[in-house]
C-alpha atoms as a PDB file:
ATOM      1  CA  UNK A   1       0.000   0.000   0.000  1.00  0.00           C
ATOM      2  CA  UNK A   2       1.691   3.114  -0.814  1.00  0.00           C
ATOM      3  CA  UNK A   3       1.645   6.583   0.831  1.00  0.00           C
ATOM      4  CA  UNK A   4      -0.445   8.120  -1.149  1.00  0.00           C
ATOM      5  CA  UNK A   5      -3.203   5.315  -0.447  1.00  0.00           C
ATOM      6  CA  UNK A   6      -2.566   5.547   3.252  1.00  0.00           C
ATOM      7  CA  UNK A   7      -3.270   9.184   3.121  1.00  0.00           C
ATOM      8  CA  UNK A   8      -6.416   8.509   0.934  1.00  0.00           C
ATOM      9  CA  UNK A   9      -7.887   6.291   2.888  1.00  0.00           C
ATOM     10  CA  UNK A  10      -7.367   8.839   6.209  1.00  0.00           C
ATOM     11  CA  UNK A  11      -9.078  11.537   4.908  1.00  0.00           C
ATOM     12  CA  UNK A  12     -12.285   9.664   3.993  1.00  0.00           C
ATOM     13  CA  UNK A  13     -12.230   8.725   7.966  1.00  0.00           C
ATOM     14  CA  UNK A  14     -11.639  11.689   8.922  1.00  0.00           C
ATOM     15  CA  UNK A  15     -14.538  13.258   6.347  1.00  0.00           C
ATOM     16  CA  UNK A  16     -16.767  11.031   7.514  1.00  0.00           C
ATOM     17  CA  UNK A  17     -16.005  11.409  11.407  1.00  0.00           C
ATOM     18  CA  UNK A  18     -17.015  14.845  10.395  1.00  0.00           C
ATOM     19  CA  UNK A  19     -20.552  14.096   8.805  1.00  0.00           C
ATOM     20  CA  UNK A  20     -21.198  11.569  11.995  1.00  0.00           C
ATOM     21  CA  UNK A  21     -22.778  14.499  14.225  1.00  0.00           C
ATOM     22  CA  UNK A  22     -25.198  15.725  11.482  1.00  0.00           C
ATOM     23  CA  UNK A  23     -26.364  12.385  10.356  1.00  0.00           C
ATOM     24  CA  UNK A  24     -26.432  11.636  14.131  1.00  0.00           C
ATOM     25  CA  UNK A  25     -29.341  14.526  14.242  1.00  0.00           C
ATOM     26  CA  UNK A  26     -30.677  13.473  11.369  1.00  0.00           C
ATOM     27  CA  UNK A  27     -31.337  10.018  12.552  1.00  0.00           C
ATOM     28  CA  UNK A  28     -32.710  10.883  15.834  1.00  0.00           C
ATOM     29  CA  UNK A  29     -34.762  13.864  14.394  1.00  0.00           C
ATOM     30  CA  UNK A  30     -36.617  10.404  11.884  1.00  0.00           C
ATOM     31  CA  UNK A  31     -36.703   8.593  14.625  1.00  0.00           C
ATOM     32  CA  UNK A  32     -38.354  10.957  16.717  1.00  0.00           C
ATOM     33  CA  UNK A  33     -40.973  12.108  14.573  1.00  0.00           C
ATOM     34  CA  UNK A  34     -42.104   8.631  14.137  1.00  0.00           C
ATOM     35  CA  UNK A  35     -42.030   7.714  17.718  1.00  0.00           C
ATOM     36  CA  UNK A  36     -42.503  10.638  19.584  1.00  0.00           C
ATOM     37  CA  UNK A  37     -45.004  12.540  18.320  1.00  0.00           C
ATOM     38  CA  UNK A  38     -47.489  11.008  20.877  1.00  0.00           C
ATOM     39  CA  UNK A  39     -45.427  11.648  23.609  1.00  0.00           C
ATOM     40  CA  UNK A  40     -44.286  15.159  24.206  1.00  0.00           C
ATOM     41  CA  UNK A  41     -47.930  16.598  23.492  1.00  0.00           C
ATOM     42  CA  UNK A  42     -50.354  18.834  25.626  1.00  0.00           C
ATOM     43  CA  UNK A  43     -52.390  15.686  26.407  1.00  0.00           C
ATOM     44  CA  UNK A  44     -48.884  14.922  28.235  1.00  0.00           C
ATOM     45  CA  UNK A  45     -48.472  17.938  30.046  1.00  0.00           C
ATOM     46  CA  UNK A  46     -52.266  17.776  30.868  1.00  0.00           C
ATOM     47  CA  UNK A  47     -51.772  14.638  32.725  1.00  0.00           C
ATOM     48  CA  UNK A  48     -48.440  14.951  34.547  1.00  0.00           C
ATOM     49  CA  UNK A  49     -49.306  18.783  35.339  1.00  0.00           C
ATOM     50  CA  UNK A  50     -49.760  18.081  38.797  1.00  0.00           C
ATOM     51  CA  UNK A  51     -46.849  16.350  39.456  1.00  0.00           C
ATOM     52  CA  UNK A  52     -44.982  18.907  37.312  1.00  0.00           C
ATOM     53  CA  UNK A  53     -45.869  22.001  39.732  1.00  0.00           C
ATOM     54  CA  UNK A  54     -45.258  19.989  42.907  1.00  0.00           C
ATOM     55  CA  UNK A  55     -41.541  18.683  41.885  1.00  0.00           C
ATOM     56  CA  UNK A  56     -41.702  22.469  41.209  1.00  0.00           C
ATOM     57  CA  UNK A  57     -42.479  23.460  44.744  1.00  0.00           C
ATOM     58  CA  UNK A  58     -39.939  21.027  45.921  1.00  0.00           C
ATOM     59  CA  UNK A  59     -36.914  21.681  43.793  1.00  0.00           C
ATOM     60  CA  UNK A  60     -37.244  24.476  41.301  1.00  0.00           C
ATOM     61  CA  UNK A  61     -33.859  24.716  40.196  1.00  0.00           C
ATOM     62  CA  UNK A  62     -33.641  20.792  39.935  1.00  0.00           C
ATOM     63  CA  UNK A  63     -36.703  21.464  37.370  1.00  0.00           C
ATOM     64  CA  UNK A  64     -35.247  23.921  35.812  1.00  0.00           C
ATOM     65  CA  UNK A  65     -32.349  22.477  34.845  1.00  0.00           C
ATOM     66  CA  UNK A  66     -33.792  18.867  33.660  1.00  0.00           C
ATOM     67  CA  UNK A  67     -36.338  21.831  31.628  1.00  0.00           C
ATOM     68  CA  UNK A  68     -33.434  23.013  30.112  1.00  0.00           C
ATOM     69  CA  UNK A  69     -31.778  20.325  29.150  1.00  0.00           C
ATOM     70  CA  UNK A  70     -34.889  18.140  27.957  1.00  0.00           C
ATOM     71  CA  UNK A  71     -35.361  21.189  25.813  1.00  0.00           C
ATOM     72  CA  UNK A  72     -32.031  21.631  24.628  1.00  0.00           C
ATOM     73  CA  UNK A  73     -32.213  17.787  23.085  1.00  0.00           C
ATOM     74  CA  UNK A  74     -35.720  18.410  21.961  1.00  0.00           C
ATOM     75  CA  UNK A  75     -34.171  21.604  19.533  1.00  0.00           C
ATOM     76  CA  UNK A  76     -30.663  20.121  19.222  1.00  0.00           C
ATOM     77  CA  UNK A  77     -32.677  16.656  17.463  1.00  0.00           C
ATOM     78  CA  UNK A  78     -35.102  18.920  15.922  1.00  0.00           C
ATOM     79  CA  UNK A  79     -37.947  16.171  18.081  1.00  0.00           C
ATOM     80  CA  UNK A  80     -41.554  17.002  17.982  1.00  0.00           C
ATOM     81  CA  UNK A  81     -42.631  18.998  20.903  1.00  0.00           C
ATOM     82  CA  UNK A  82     -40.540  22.650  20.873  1.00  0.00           C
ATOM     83  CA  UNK A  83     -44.508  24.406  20.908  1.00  0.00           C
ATOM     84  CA  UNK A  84     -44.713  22.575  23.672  1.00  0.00           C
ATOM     85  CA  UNK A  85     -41.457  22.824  25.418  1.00  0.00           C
ATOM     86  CA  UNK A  86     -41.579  26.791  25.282  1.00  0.00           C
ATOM     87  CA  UNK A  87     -45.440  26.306  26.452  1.00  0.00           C
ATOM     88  CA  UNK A  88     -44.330  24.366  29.508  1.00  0.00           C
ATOM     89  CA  UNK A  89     -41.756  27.035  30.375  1.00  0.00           C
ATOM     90  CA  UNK A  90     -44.069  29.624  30.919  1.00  0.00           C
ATOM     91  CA  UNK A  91     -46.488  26.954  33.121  1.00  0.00           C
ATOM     92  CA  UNK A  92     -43.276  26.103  35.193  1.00  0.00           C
ATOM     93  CA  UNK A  93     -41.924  28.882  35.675  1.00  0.00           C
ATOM     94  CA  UNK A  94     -43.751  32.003  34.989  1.00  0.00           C
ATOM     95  CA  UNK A  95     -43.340  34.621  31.899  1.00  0.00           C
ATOM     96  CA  UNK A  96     -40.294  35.522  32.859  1.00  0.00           C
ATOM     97  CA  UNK A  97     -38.862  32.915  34.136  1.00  0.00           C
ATOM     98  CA  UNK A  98     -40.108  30.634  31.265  1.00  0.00           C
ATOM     99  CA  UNK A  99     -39.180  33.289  28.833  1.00  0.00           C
ATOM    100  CA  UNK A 100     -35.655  33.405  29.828  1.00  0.00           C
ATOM    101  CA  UNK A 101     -35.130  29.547  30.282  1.00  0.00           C
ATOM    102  CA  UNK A 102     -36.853  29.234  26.747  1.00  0.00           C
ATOM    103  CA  UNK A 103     -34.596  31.731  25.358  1.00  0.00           C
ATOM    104  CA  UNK A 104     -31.637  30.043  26.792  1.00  0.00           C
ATOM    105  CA  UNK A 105     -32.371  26.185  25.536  1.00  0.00           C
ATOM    106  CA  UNK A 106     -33.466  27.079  22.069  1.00  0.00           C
ATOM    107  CA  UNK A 107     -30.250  28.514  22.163  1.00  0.00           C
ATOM    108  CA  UNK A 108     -28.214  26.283  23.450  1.00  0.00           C
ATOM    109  CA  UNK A 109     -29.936  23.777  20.423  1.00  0.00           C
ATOM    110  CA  UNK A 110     -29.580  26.321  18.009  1.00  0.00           C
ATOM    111  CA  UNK A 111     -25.734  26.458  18.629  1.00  0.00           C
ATOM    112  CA  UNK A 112     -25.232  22.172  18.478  1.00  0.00           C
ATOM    113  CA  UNK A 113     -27.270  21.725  15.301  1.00  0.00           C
ATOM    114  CA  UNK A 114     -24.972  24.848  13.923  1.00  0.00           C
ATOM    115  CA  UNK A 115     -21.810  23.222  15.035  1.00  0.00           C
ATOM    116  CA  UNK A 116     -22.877  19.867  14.170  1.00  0.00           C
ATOM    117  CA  UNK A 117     -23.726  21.510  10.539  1.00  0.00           C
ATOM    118  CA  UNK A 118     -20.554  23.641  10.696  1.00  0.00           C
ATOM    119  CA  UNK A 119     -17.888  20.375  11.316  1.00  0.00           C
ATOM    120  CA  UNK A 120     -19.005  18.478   8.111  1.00  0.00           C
ATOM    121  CA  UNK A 121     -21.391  19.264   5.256  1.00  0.00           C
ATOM    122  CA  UNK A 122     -20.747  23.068   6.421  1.00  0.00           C
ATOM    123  CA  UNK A 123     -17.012  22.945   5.797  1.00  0.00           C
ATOM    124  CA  UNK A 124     -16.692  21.661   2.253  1.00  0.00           C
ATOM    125  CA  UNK A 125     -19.706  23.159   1.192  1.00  0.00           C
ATOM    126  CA  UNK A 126     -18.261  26.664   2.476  1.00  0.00           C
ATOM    127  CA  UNK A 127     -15.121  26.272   0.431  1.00  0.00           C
ATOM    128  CA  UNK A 128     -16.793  25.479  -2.754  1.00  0.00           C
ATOM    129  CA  UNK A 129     -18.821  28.457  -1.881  1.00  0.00           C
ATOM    130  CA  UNK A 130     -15.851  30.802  -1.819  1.00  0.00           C
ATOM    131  CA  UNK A 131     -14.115  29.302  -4.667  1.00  0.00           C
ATOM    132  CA  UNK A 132     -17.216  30.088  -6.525  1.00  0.00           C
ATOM    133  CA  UNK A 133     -17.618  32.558  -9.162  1.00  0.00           C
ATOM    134  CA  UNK A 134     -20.517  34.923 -10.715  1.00  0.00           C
ATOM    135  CA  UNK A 135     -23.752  34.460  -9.343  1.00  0.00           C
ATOM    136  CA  UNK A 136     -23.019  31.845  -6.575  1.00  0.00           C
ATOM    137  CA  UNK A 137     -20.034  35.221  -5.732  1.00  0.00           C
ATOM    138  CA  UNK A 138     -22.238  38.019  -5.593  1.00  0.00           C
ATOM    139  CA  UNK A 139     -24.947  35.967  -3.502  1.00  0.00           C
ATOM    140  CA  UNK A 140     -21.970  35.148  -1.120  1.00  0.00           C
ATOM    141  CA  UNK A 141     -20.532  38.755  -1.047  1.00  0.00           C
ATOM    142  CA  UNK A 142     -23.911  39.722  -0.328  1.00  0.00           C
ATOM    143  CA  UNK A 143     -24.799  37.063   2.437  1.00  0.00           C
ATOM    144  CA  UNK A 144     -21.733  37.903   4.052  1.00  0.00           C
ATOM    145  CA  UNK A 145     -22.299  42.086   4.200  1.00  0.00           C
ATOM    146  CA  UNK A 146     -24.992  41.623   5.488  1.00  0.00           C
ATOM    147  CA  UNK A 147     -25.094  38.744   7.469  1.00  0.00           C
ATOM    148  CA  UNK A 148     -26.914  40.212  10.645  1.00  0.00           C
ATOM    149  CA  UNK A 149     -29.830  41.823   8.531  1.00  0.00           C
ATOM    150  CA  UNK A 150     -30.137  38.273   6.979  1.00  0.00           C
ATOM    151  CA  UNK A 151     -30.261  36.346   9.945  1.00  0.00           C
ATOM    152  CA  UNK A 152     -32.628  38.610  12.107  1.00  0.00           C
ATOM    153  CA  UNK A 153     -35.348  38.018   9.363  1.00  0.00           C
ATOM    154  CA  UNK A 154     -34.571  34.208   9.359  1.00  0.00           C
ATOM    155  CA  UNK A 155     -35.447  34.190  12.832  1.00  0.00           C
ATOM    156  CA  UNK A 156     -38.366  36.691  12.866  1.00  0.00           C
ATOM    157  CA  UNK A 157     -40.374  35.691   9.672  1.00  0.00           C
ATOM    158  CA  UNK A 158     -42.720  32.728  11.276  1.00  0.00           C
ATOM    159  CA  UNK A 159     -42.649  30.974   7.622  1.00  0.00           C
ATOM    160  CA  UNK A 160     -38.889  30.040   8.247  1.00  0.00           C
ATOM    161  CA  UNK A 161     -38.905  26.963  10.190  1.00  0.00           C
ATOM    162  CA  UNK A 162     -36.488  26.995  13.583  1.00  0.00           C
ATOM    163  CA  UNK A 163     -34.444  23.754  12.027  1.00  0.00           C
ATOM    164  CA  UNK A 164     -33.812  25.277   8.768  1.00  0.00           C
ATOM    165  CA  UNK A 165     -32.895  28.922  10.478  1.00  0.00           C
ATOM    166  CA  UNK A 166     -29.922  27.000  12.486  1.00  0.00           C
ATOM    167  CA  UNK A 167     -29.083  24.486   9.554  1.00  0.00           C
ATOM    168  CA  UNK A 168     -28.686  26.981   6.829  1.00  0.00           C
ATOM    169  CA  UNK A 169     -25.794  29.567   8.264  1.00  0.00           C
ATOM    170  CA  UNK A 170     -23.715  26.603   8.993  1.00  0.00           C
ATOM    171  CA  UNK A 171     -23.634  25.672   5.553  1.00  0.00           C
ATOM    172  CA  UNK A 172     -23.096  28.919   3.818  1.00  0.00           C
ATOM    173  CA  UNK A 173     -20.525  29.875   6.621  1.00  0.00           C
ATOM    174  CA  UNK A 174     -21.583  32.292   8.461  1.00  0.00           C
ATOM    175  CA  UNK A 175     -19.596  33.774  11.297  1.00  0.00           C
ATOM    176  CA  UNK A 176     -21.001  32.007  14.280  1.00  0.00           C
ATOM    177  CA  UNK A 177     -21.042  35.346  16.451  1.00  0.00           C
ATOM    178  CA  UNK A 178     -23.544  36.807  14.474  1.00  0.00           C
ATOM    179  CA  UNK A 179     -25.434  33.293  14.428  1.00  0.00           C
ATOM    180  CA  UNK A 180     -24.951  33.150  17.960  1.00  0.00           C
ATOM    181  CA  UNK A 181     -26.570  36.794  18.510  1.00  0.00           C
ATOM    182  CA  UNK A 182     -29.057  37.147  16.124  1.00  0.00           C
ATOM    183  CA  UNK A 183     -30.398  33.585  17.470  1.00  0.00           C
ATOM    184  CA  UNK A 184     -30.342  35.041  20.905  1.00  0.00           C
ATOM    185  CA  UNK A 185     -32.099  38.156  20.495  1.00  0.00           C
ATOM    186  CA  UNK A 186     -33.897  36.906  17.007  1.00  0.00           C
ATOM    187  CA  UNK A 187     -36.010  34.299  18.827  1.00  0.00           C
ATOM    188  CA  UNK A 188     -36.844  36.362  22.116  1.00  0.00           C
ATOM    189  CA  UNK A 189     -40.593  37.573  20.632  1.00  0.00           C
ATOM    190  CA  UNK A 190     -41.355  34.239  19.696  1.00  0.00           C
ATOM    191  CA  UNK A 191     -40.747  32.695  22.634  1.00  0.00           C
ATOM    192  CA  UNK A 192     -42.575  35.356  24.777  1.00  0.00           C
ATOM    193  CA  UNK A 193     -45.800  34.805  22.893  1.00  0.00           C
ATOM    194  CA  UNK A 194     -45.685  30.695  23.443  1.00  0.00           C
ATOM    195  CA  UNK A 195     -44.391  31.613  27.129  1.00  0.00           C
ATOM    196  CA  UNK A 196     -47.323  33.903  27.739  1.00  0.00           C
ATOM    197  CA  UNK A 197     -49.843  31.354  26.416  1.00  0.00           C
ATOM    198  CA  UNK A 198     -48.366  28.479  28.832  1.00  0.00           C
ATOM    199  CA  UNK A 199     -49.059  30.981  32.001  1.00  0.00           C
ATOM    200  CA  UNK A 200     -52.747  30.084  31.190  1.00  0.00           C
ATOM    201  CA  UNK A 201     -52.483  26.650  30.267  1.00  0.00           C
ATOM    202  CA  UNK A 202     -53.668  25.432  33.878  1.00  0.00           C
ATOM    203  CA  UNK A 203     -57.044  27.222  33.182  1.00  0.00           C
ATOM    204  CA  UNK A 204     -56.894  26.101  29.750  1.00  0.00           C
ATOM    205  CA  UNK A 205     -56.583  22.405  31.148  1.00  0.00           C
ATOM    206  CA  UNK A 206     -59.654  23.149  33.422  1.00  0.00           C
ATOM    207  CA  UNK A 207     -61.943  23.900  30.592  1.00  0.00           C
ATOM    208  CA  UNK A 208     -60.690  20.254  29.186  1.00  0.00           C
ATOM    209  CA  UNK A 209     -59.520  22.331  25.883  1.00  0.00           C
ATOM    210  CA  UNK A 210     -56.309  22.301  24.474  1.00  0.00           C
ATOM    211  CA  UNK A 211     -54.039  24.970  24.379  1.00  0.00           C
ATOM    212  CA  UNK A 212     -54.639  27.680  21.096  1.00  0.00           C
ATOM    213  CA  UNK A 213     -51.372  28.070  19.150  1.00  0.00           C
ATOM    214  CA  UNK A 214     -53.525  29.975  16.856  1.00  0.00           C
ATOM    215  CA  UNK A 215     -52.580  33.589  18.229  1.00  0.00           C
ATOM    216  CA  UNK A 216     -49.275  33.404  16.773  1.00  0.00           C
ATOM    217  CA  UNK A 217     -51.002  33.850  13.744  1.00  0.00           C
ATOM    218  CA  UNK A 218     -53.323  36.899  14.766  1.00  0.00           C
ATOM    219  CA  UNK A 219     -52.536  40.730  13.556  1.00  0.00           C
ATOM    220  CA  UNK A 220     -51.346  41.461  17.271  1.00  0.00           C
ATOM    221  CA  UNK A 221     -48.507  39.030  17.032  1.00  0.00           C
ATOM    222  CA  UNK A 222     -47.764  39.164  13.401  1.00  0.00           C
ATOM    223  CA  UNK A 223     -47.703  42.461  13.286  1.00  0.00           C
ATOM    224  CA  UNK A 224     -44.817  43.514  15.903  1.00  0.00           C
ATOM    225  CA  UNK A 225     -42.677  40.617  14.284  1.00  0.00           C
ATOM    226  CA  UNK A 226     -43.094  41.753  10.609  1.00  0.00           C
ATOM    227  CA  UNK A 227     -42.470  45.038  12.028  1.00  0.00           C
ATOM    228  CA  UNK A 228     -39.110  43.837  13.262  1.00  0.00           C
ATOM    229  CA  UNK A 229     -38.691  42.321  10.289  1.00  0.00           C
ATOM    230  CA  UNK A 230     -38.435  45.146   8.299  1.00  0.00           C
ATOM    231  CA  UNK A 231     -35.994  46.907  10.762  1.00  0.00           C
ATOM    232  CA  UNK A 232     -33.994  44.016   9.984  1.00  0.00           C
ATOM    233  CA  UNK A 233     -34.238  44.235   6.473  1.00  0.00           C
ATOM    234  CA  UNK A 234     -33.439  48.028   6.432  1.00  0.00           C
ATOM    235  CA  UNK A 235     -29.827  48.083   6.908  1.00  0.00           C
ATOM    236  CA  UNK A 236     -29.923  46.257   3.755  1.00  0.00           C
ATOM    237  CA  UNK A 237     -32.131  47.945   1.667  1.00  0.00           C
ATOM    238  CA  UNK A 238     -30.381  51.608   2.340  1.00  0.00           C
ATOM    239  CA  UNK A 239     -26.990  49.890   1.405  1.00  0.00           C
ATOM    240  CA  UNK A 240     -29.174  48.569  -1.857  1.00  0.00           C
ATOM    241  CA  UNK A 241     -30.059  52.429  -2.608  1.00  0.00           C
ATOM    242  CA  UNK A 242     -27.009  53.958  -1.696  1.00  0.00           C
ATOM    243  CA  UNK A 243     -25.799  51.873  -4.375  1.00  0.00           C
ATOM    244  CA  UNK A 244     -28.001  52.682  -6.451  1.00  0.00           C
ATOM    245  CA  UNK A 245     -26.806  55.847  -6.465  1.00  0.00           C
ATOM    246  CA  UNK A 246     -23.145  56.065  -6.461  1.00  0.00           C
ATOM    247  CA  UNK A 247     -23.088  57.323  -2.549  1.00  0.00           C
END
């Protein structure tokens, strides 16, 4: 076996131990959909409420952490059940409590799918990106000027779905500050509308009705997030006119 074989033969291990956390997700995230859809479900919470607020009396921060970290795996697998994760937080622990301990596992998530992303498919697709030329270029040159404006609206449109907001920057190579702050901030409206609806759910429960995830979608939500939106989206369309114009 020669050298050049030896060396060959290293790389596609090594290439591959680099894919292994991504298809990792990717496996769990099939397996979860088809096996957990049943479980992590407001019928769920309904039952086990009880229980829920007095392990809650007993040991908050022992319940906040296992929160956290249930949630963490539920956005870092891309499982079913983040509506209800982020509706849970606000039952625990209040709407600012639950908003803060929502913020902070989506996050958390957000960063391991990025990172996961970032160590295999992310890499080589991120140098053929910048060895690109003409079109693929000027979209790059443009992604990267204004990466900030382009990931705020990622995370503040509601048609951009949470697992293709995290998966995308990693593989277009991003810088992961930005990713890192825009998903911070970014998802903070968001989660205070599902937080706010969980502060009712016990009353919700009473009435034997499920919770109403239909007020994300009503002109008093919408409206403040496409508002941000377009703050966003500003920085980049006064750089658009100003070259327009030569200024």
């Amino acid at each position: 076996m020669t050298q050049i074989d030896t060396q060959s033969r290293h790389q596609g291990r090594t290439g591959l131990m680099r894919h292994l956390p991504l298809i990792g997700i990717l496996v769990v995230a099939v397996a979860g959909f088809l096996t957990l859809r049943d479980v992590l479900s407001f019928e769920t919470l309904a039952e086990n409420r009880d229980a829920l607020l007095a392990f809650r009396n007993d040991n908050l921060i022992g319940l906040a952490a296992a929160f956290v970290g249930i949630y963490v795996l539920i956005v870092a697998f891309s499982l079913p059940g983040a509506a209800v994760a982020s509706v849970t937080g606000g039952f625990l622990f209040g709407l600012w409590g639950g908003t803060v301990l929502n913020v902070m596992a989506a996050t958390a998530g957000a960063v391991a799918i990025f990172f996961a992303a970032r160590m295999g498919l992310g890499r080589s697709l991120s140098k053929k990106i910048e060895a690109s030329e003409g079109t693929v270029k000027r979209l790059k040159d443009g992604l990267h000027e204004n990466e900030i404006s382009v990931l705020f609206l990622m995370r503040l449109v509601p048609a951009v779905p949470f697992f293709v907001a995290n998966l995308v920057p990693a593989l277009v190579g991003v810088r992961f500050r930005n990713f890192l702050l825009t998903t911070a901030l970014g998802i903070v409206p968001g989660a205070f509308v599902f937080t706010s609806i969980g502060v009712g759910v016990g009353e919700v429960f009473d009435r034997g009705e499920t919770p109403d995830l239909s007020l994300l979608y009503e002109p008093q939500v919408l409206l403040p997030l496409f508002g941000l939106a377009a703050l966003a989206a500003l920085p980049m369309i006064l750089k658009a006119l100003r070259g327009k114009k030569g200024l």
